[in-house]
Protein backbone atom coordinates (compact mmCIF):
# COMPACT_ATOMS: atom_id res chain seq x y z
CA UNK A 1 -8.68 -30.10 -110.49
CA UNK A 2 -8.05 -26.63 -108.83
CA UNK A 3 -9.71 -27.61 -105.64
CA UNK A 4 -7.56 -31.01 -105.24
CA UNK A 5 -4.85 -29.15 -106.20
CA UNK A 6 -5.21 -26.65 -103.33
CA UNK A 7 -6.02 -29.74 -100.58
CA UNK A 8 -2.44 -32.00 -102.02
CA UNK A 9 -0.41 -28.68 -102.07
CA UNK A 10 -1.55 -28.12 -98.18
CA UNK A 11 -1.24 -31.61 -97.04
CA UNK A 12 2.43 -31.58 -98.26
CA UNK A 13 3.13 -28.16 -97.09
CA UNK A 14 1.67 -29.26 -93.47
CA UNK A 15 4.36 -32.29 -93.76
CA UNK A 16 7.43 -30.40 -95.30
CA UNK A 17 9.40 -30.43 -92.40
CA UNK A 18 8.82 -33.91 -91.40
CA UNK A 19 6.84 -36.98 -93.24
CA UNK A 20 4.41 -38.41 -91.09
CA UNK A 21 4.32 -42.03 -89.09
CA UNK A 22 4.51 -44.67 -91.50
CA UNK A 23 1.44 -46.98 -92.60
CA UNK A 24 -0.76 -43.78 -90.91
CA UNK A 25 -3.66 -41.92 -92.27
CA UNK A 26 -1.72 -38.55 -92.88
CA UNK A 27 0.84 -41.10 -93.91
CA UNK A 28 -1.10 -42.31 -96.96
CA UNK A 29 -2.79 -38.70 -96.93
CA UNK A 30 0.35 -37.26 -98.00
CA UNK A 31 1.40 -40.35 -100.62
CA UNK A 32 -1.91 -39.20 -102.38
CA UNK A 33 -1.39 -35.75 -102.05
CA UNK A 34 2.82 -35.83 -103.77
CA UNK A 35 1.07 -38.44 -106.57
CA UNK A 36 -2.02 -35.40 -107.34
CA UNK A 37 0.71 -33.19 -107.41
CA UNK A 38 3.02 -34.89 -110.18
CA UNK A 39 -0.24 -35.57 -111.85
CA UNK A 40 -1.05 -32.14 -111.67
CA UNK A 41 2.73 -31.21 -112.97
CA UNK A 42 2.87 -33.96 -115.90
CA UNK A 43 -0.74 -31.92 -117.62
CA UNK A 44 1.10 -28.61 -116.82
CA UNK A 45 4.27 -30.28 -118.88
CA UNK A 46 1.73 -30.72 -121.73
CA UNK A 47 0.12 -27.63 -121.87
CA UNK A 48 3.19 -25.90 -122.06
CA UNK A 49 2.53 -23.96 -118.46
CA UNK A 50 4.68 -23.84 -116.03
CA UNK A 51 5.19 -27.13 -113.78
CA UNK A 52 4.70 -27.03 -110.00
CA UNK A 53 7.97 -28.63 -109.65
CA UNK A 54 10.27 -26.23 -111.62
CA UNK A 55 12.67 -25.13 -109.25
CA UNK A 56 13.64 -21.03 -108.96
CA UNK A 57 16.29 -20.24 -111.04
CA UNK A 58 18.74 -16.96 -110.85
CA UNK A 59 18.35 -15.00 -114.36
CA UNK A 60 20.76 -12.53 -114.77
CA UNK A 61 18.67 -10.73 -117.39
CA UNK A 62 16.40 -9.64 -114.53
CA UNK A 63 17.94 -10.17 -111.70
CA UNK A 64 21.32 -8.34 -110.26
CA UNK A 65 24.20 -10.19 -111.14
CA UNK A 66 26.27 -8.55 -107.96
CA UNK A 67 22.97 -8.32 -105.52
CA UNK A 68 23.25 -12.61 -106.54
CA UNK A 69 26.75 -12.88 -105.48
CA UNK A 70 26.88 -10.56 -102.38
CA UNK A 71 24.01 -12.59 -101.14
CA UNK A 72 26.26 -15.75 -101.59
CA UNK A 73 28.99 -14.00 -100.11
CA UNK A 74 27.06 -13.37 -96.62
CA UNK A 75 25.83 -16.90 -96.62
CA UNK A 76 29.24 -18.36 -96.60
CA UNK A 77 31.12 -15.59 -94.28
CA UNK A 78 28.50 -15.70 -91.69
CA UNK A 79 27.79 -18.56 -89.22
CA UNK A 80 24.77 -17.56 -88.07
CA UNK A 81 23.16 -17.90 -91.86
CA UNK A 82 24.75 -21.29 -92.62
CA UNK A 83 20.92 -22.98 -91.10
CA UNK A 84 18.91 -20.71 -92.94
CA UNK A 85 21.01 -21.50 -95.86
CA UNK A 86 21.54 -25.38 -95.57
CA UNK A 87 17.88 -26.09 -95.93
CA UNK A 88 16.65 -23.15 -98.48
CA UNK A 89 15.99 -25.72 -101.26
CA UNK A 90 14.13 -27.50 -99.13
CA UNK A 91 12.08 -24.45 -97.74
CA UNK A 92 11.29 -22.57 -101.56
CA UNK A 93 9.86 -26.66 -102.76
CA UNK A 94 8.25 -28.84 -100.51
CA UNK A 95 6.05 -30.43 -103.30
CA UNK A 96 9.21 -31.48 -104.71
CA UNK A 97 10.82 -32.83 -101.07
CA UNK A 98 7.70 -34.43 -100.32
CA UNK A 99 8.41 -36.12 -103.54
CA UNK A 100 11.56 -36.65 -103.05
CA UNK A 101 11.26 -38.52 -99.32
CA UNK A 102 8.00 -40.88 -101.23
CA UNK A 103 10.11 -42.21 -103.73
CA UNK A 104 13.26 -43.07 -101.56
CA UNK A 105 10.96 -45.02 -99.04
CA UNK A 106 12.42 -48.00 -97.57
CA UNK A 107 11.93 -50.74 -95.46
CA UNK A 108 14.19 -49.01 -92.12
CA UNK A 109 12.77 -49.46 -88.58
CA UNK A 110 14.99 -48.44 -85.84
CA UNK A 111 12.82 -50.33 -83.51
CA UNK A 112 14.02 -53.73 -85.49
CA UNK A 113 17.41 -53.66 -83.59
CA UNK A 114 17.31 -55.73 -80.28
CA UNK A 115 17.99 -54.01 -76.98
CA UNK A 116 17.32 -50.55 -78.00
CA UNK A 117 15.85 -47.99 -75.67
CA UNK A 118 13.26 -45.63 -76.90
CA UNK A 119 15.75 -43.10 -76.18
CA UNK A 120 17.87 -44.68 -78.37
CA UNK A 121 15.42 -45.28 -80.91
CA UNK A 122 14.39 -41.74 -81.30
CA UNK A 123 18.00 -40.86 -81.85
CA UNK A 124 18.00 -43.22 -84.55
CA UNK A 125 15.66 -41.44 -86.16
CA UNK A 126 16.82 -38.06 -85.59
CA UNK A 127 19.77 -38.83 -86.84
CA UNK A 128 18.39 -40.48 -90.08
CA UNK A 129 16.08 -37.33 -90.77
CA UNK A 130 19.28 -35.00 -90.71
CA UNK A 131 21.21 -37.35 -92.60
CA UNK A 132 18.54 -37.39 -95.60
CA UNK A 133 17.64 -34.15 -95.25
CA UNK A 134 21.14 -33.08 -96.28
CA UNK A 135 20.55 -36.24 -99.08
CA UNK A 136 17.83 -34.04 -100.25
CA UNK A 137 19.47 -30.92 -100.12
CA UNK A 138 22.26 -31.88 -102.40
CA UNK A 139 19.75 -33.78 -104.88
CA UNK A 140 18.11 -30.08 -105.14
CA UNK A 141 21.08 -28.15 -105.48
CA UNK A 142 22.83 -30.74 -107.98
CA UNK A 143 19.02 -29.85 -109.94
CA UNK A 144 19.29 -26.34 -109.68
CA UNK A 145 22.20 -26.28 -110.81
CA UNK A 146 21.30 -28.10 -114.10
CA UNK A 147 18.44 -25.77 -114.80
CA UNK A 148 20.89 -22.65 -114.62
CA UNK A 149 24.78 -22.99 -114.58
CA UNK A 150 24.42 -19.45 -112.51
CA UNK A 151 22.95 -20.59 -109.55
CA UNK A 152 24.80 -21.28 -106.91
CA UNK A 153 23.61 -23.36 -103.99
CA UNK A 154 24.46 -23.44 -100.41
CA UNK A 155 26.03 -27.05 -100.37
CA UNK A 156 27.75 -26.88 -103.51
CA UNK A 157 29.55 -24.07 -103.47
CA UNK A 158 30.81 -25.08 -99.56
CA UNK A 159 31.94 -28.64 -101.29
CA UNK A 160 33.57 -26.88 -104.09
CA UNK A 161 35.76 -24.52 -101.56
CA UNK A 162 36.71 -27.54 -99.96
CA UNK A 163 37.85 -29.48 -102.72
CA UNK A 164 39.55 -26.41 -103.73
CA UNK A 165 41.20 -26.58 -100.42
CA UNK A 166 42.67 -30.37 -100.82
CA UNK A 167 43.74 -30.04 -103.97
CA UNK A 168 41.27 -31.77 -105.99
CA UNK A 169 42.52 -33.65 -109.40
CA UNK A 170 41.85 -30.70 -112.42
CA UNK A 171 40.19 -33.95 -114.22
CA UNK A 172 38.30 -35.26 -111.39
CA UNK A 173 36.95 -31.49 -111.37
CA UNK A 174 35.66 -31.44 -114.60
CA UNK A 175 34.15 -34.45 -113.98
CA UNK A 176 31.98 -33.33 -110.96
CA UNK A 177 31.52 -30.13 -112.31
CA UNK A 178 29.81 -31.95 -115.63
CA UNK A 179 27.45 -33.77 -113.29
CA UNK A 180 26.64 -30.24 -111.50
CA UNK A 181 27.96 -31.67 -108.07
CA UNK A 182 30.69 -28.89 -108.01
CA UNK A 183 30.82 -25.47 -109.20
CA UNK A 184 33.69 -24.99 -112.00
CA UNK A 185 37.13 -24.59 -110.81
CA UNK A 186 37.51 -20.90 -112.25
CA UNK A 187 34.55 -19.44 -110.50
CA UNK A 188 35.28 -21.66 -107.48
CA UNK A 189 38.97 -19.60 -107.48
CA UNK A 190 37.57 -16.52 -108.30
CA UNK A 191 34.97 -17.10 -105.80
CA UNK A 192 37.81 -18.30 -102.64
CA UNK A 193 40.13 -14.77 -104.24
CA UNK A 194 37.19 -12.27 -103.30
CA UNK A 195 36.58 -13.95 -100.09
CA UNK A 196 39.89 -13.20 -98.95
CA UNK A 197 38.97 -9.25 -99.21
CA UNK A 198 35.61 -9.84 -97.25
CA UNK A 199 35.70 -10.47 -93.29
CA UNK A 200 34.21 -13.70 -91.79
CA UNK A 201 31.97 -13.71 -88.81
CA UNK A 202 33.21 -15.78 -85.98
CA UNK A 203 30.57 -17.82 -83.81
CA UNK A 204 31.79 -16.22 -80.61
CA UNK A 205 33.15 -12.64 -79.14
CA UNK A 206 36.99 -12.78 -78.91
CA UNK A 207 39.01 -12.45 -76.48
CA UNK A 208 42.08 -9.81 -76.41
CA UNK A 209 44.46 -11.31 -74.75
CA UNK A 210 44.07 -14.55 -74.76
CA UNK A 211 44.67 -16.44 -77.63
CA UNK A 212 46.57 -20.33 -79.03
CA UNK A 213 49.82 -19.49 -81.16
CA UNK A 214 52.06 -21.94 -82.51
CA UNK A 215 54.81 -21.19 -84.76
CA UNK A 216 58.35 -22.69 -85.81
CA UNK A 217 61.04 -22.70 -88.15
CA UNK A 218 60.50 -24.31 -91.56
CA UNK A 219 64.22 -24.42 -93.56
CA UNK A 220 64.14 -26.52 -97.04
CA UNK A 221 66.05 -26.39 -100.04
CA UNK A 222 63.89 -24.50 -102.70
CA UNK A 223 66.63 -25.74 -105.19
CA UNK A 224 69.60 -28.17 -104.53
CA UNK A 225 72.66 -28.27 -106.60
CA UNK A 226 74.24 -31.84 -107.65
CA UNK A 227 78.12 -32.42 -109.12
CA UNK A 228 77.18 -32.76 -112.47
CA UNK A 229 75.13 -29.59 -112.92
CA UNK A 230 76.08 -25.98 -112.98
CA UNK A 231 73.21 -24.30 -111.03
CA UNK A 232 73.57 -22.74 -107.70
CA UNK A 233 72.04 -23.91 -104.75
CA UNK A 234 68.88 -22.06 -102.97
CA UNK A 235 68.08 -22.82 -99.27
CA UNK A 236 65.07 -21.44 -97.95
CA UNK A 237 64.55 -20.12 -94.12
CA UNK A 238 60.93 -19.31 -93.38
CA UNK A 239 58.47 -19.47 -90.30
CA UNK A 240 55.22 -21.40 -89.96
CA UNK A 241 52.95 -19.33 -87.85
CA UNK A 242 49.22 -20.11 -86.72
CA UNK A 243 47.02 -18.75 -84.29
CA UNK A 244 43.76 -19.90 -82.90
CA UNK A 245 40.97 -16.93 -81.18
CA UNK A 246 40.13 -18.06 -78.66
CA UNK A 247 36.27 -17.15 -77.08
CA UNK A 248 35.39 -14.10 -74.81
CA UNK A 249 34.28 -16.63 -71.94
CA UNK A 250 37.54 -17.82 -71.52
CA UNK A 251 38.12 -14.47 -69.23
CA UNK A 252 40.78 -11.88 -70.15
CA UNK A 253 44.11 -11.34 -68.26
CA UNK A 254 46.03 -8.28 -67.30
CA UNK A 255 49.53 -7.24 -68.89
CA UNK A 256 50.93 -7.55 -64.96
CA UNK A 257 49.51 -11.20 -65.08
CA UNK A 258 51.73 -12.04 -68.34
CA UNK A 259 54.49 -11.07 -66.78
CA UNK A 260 54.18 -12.96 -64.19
CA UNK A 261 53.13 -16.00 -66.01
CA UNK A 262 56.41 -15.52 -68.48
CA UNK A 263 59.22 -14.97 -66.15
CA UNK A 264 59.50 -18.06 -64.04
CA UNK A 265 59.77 -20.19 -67.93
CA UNK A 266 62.91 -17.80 -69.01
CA UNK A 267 66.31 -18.76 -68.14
CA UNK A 268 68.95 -16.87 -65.86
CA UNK A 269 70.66 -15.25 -68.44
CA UNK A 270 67.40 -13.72 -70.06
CA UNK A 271 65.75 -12.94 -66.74
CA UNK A 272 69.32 -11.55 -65.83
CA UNK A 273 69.20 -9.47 -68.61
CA UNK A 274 65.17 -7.78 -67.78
CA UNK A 275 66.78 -7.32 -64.07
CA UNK A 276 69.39 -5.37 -65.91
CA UNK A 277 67.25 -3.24 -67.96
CA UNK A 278 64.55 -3.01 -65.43
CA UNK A 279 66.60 -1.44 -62.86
């Protein structure tokens, strides 16, 4: 048993990143292998041992509780982590992906399709093998998360932040949150509050002086007063402001270069009036 244990846990490690051609000898190779391998998990079940596919679990009892979260914390602030960190899951349990991709076989051929190129074709695929790879991804993290409510994977916690974002329903919330595909709206707040203390890495250098701004005046009545009631009115004047960085490569420009960019867009009486001053 040890010995075809070792051979099905190396034929699925050799295919983890990608399942081999279909109806092929390391095809069926690796079928066997994922089927020794849940064989090999069910008599680990019952013997009370610990099953190949148990997925790692954060336990606060031995692990750091803040060492957990500041890791979290660097996977969602930096860019250049968000790769690493989309496909963990998938990395730390190939048994179980391998399982995974065997039971959601179908009958797909990209080749099927009339007047498709092979370029085209292995686009198809490409595509299909990023789209079910972030299938798979989810399906782990929504099964992590029902082994420990303290874990907290990659794709979850980025869905979460984003529902948080739009506004989700509080009862629509709870729902997802009961099936594990969200975290809980408190730690998802508490979670989006300590963010805002931490800086985020940017995917490029910026530049200095160069740089999209928009803003404009946003008036509204905060609290509008009618015939028939006594309260006073309350009108509102604010400013919506956003800015955009912009990248390094763009180039920079020189103050003297602004100026002359700006004055030809003022009118007389302003450029009048930096004549005045100027002089």
């Amino acid at each position: 048993m040890r010995s075809r244990f070792g051979w099905a846990l190396g034929v699925v490690q050799k295919h983890a990143e990608s399942e081999p051609k279909f109806d092929s000898k390391a095809f069926w190779q690796w079928r066997t292998a994922n089927l020794e391998l849940a064989a090999f998990d069910k008599e680990c079940r019952e013997t009370g041992a610990m099953p190949f596919y148990a997925l790692a679990s954060v336990n606060y009892s031995v692990l750091d509780r803040d060492q957990h979260m500041e890791a979290v914390y660097n996977d969602v602030t930096h860019v250049s982590n968000w790769r690493l960190a989309a496909s963990a899951l998938r990395r730390m349990h190939p048994g179980l992906t391998g399982l995974l991709k065997l039971v959601t076989l179908n009958t797909y051929n990209p080749a099927a399709k009339r007047g498709r190129s092979e370029e085209a074709i292995a686009a198809a695929l490409e595509r299909r093998d990023k789209v079910r790879a972030v299938a798979f991804e989810s399906i782990l993290s929504q099964l992590q998360r029902l082994r420990s409510q303290h874990n907290a994977p990659f794709l979850t916690v980025l869905k979460s932040m984003v529902a948080f974002r739009q506004g989700l329903n509080k009862d629509y919330w709870r729902a997802e949150s009961s099936q594990k595909l969200l975290m809980s709206y408190s730690w998802t707040h508490d979670f989006i509050i300590e963010l805002t203390n931490r800086p985020r890495e940017l995917p490029f250098a910026l530049a200095k002086t160069v740089a999209f701004v928009v803003y404009d005046n946003c008036d509204y009545h905060r609290k509008k007063a009618y015939d028939r009631t006594d309260d006073d009115a309350e009108y509102v004047k604010t400013v919506q402001f956003v800015g955009v960085p912009v990248a390094a490569s763009v180039g920079e420009i020189s103050q003297t270069e602004i100026g002359a960019r700006i004055i030809p867009f003022l009118r007389n009486k302003k450029l009048n009036n930096i004549c005045f001053f100027n002089c």
